[in-house]
PDB file of N, CA and C in Angstrom:
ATOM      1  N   UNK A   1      33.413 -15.649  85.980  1.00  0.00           N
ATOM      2  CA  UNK A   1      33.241 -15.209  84.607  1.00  0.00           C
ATOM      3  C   UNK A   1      32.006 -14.317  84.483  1.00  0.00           C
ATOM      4  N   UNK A   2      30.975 -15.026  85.049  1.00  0.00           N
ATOM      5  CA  UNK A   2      29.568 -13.966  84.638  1.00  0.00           C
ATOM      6  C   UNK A   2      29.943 -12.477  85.914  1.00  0.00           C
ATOM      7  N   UNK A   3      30.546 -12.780  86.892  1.00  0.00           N
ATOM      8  CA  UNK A   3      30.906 -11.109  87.356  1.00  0.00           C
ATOM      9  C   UNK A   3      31.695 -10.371  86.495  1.00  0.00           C
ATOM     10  N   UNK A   4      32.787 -10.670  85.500  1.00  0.00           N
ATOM     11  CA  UNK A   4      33.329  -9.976  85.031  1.00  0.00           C
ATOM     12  C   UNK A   4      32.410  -9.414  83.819  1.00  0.00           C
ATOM     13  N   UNK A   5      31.793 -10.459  83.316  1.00  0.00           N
ATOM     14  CA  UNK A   5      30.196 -10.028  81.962  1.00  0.00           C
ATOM     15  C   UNK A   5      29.638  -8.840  82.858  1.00  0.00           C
ATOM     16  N   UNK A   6      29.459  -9.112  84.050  1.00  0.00           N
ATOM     17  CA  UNK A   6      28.228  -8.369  84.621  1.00  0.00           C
ATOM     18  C   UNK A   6      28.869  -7.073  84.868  1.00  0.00           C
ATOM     19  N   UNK A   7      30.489  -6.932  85.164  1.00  0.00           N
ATOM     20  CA  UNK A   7      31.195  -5.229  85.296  1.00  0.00           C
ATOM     21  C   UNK A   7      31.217  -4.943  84.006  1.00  0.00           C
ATOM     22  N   UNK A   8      31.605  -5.364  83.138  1.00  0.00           N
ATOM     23  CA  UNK A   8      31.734  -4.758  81.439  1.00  0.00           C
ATOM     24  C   UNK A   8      30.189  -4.245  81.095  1.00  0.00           C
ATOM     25  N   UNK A   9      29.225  -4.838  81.500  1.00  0.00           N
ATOM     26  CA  UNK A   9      27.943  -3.953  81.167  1.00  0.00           C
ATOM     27  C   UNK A   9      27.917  -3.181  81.861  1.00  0.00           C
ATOM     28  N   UNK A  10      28.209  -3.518  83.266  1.00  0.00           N
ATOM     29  CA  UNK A  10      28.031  -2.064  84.269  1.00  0.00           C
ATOM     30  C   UNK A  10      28.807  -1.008  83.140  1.00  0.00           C
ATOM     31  N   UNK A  11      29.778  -1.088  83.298  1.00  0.00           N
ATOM     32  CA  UNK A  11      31.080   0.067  82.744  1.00  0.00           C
ATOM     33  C   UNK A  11      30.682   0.458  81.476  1.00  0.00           C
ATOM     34  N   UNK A  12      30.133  -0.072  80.358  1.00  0.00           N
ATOM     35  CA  UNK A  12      29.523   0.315  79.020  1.00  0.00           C
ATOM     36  C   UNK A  12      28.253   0.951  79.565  1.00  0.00           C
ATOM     37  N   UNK A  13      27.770   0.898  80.143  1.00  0.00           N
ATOM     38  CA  UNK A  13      26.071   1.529  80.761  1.00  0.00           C
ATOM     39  C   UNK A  13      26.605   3.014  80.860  1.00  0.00           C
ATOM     40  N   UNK A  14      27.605   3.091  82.213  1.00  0.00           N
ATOM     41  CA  UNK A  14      28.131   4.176  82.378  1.00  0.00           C
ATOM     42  C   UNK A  14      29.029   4.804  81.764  1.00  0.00           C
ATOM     43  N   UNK A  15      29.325   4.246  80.499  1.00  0.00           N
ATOM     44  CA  UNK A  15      30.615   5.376  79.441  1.00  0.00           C
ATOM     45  C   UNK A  15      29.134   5.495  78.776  1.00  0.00           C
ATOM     46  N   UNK A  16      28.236   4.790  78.248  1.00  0.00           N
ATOM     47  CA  UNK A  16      26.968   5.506  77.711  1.00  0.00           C
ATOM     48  C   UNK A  16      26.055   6.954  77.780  1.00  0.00           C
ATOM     49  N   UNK A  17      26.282   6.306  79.231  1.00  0.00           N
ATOM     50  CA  UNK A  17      25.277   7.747  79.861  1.00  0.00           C
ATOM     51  C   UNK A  17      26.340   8.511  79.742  1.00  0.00           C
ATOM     52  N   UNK A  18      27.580   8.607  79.990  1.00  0.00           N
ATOM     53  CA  UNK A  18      28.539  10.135  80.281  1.00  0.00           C
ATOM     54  C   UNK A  18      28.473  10.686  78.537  1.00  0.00           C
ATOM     55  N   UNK A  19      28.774   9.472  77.881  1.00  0.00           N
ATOM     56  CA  UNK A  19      29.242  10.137  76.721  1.00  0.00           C
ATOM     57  C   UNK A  19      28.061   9.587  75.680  1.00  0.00           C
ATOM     58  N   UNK A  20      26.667  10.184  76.131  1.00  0.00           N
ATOM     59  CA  UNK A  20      25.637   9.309  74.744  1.00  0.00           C
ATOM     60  C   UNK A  20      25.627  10.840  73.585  1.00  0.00           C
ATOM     61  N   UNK A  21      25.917  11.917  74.067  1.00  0.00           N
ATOM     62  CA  UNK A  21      25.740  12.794  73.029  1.00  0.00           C
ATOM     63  C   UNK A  21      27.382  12.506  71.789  1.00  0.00           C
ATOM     64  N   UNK A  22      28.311  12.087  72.645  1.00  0.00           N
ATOM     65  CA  UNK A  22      29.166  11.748  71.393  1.00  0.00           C
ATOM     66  C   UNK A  22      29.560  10.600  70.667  1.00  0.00           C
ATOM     67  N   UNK A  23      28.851   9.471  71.243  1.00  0.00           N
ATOM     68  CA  UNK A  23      28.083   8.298  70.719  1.00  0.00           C
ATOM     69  C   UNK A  23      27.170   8.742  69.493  1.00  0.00           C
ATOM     70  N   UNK A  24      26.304   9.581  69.940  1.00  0.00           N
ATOM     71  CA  UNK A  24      25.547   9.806  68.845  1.00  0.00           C
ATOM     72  C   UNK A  24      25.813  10.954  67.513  1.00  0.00           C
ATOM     73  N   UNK A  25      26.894  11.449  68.029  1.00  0.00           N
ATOM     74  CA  UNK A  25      27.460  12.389  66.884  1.00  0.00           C
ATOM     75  C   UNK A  25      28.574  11.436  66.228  1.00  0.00           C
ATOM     76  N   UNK A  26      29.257   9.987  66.389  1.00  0.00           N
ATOM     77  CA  UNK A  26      30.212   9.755  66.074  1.00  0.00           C
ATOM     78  C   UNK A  26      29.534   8.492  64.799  1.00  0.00           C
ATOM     79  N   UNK A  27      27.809   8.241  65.509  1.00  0.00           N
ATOM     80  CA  UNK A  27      27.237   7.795  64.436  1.00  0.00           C
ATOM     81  C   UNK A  27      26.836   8.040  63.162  1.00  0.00           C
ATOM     82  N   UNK A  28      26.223   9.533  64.036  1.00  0.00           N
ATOM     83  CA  UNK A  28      25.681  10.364  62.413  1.00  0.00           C
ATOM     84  C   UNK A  28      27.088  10.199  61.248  1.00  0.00           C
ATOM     85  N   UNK A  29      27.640  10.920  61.964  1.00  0.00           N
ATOM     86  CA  UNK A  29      29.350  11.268  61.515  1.00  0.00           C
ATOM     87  C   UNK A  29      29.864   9.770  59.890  1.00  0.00           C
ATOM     88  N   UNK A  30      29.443   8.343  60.525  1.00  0.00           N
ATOM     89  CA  UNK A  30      29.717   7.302  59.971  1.00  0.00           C
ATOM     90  C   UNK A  30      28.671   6.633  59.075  1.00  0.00           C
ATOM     91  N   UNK A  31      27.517   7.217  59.250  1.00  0.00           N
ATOM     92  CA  UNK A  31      26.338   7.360  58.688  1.00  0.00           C
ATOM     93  C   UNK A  31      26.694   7.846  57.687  1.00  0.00           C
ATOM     94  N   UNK A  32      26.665   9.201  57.854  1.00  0.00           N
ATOM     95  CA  UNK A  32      27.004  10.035  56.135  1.00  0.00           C
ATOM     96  C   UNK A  32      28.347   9.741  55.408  1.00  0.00           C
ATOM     97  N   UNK A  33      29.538   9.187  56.079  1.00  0.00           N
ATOM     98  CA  UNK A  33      30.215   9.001  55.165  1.00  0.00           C
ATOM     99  C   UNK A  33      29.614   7.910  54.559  1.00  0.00           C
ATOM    100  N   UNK A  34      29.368   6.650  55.166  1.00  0.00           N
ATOM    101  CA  UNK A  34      28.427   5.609  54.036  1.00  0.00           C
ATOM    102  C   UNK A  34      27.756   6.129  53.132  1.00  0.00           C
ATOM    103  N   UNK A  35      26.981   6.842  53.522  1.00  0.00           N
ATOM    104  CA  UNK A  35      25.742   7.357  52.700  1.00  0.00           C
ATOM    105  C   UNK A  35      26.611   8.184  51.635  1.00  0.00           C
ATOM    106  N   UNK A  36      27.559   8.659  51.794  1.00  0.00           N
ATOM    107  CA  UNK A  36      27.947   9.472  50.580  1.00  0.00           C
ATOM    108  C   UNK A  36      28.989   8.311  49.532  1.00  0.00           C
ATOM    109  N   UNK A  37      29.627   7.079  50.443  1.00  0.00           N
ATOM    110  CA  UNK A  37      30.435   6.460  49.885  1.00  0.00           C
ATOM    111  C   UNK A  37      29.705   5.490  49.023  1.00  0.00           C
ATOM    112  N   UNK A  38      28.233   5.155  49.134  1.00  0.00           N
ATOM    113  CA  UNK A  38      27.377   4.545  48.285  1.00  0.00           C
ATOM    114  C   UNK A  38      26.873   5.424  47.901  1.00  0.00           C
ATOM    115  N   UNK A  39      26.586   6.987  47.259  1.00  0.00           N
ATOM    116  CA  UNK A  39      26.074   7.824  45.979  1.00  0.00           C
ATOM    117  C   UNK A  39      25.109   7.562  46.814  1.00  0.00           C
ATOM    118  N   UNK A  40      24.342   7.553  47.906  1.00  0.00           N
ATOM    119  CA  UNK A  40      22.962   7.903  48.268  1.00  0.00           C
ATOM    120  C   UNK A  40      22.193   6.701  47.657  1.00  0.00           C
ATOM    121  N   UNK A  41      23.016   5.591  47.803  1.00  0.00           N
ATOM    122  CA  UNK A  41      21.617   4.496  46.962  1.00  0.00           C
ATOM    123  C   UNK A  41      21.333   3.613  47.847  1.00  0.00           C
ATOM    124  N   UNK A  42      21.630   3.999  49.371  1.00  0.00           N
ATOM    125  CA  UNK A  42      21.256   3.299  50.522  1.00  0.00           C
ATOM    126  C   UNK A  42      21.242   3.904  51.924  1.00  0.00           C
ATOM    127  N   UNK A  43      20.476   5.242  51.388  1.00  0.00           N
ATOM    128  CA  UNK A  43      20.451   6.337  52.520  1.00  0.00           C
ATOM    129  C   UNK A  43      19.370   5.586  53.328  1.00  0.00           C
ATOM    130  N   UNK A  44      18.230   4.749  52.773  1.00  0.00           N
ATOM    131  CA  UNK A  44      17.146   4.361  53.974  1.00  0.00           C
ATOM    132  C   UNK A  44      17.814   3.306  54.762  1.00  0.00           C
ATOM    133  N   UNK A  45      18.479   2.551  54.478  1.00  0.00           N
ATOM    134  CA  UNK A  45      18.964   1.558  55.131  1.00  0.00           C
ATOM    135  C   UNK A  45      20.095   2.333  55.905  1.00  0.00           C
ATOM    136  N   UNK A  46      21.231   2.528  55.881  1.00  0.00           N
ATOM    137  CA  UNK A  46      21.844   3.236  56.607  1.00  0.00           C
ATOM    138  C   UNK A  46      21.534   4.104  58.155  1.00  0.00           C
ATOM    139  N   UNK A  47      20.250   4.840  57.349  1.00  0.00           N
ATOM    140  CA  UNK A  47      19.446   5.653  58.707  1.00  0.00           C
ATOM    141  C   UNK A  47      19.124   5.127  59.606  1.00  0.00           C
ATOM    142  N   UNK A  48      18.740   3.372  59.321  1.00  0.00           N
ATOM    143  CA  UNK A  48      17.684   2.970  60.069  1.00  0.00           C
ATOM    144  C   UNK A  48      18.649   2.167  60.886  1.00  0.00           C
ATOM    145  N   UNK A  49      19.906   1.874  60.103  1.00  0.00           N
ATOM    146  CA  UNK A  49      20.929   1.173  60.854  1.00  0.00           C
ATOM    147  C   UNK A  49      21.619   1.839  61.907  1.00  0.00           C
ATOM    148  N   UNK A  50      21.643   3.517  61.932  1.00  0.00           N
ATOM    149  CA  UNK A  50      22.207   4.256  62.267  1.00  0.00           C
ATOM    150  C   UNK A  50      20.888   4.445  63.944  1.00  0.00           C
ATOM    151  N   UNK A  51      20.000   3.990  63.595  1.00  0.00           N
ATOM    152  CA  UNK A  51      18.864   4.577  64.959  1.00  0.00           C
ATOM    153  C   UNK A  51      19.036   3.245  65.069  1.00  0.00           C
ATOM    154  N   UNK A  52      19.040   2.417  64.759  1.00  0.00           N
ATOM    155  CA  UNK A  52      19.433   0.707  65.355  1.00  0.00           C
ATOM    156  C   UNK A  52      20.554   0.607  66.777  1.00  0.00           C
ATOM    157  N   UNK A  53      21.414   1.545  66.108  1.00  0.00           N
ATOM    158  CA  UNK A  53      22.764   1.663  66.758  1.00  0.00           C
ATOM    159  C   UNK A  53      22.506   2.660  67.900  1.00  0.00           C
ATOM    160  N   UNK A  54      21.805   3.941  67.816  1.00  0.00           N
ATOM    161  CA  UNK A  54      21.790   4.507  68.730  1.00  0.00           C
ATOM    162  C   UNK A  54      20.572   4.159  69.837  1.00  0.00           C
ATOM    163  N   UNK A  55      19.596   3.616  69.598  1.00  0.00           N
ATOM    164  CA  UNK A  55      18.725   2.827  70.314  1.00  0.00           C
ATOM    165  C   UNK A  55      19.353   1.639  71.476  1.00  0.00           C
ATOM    166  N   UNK A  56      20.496   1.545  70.512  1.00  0.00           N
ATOM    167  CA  UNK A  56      21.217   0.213  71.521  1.00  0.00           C
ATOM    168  C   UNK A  56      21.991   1.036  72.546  1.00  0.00           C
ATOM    169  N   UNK A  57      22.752   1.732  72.254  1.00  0.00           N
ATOM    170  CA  UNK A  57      23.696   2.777  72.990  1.00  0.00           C
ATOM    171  C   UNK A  57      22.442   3.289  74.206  1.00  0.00           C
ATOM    172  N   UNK A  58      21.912   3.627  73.704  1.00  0.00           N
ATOM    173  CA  UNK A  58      20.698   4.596  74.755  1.00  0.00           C
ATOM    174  C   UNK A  58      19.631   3.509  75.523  1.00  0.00           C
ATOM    175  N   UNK A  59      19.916   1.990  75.242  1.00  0.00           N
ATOM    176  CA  UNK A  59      19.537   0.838  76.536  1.00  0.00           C
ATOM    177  C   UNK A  59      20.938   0.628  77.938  1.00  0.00           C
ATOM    178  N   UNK A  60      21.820   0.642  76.776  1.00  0.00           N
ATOM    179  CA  UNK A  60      23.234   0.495  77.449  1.00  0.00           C
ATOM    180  C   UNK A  60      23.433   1.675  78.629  1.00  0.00           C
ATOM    181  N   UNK A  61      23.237   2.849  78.412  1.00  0.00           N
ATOM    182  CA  UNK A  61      23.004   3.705  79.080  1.00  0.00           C
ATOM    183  C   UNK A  61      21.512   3.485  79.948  1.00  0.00           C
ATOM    184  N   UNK A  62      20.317   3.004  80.233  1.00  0.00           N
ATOM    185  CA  UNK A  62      19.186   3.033  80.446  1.00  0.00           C
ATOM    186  C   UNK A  62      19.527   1.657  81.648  1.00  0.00           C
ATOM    187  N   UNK A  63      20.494   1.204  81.439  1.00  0.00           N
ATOM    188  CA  UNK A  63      21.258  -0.141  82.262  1.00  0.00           C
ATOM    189  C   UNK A  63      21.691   0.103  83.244  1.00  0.00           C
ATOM    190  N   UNK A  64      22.545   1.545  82.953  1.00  0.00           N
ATOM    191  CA  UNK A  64      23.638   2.012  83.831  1.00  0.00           C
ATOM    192  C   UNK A  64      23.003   2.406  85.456  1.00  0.00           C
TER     193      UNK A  64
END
């Protein structure tokens, strides 16, 4: 069981690194529709959720 845990991080590390620039465009991307689907009354939270998310992506990759 923990080898198969331990290939699924391998394999998320490395779809990270290949693909972190469209990881990070697919965030922004889901970012602003929130941000527009709440009228902008939770653009700070959103942002910060949004670098939350890509911070994690860019360890996942930093793994690989």
């Amino acid at each position: 069981m923990n080898d198969m845990i331990d290939n699924l991080k391998d394999k998320a590390g490395e779809l990270a690194a290949e693909h972190g620039d469209k990881i990070d465009e697919a965030v922004d991307k889901v970012a602003e529709l929130a941000d527009k689907a709440t009228g902008g009354k939770h653009s700070d939270k959103i942002d910060v959720v949004a670098d939350k998310v890509k911070d994690a992506a860019g360890k996942l990759d930093d793994n690989a």
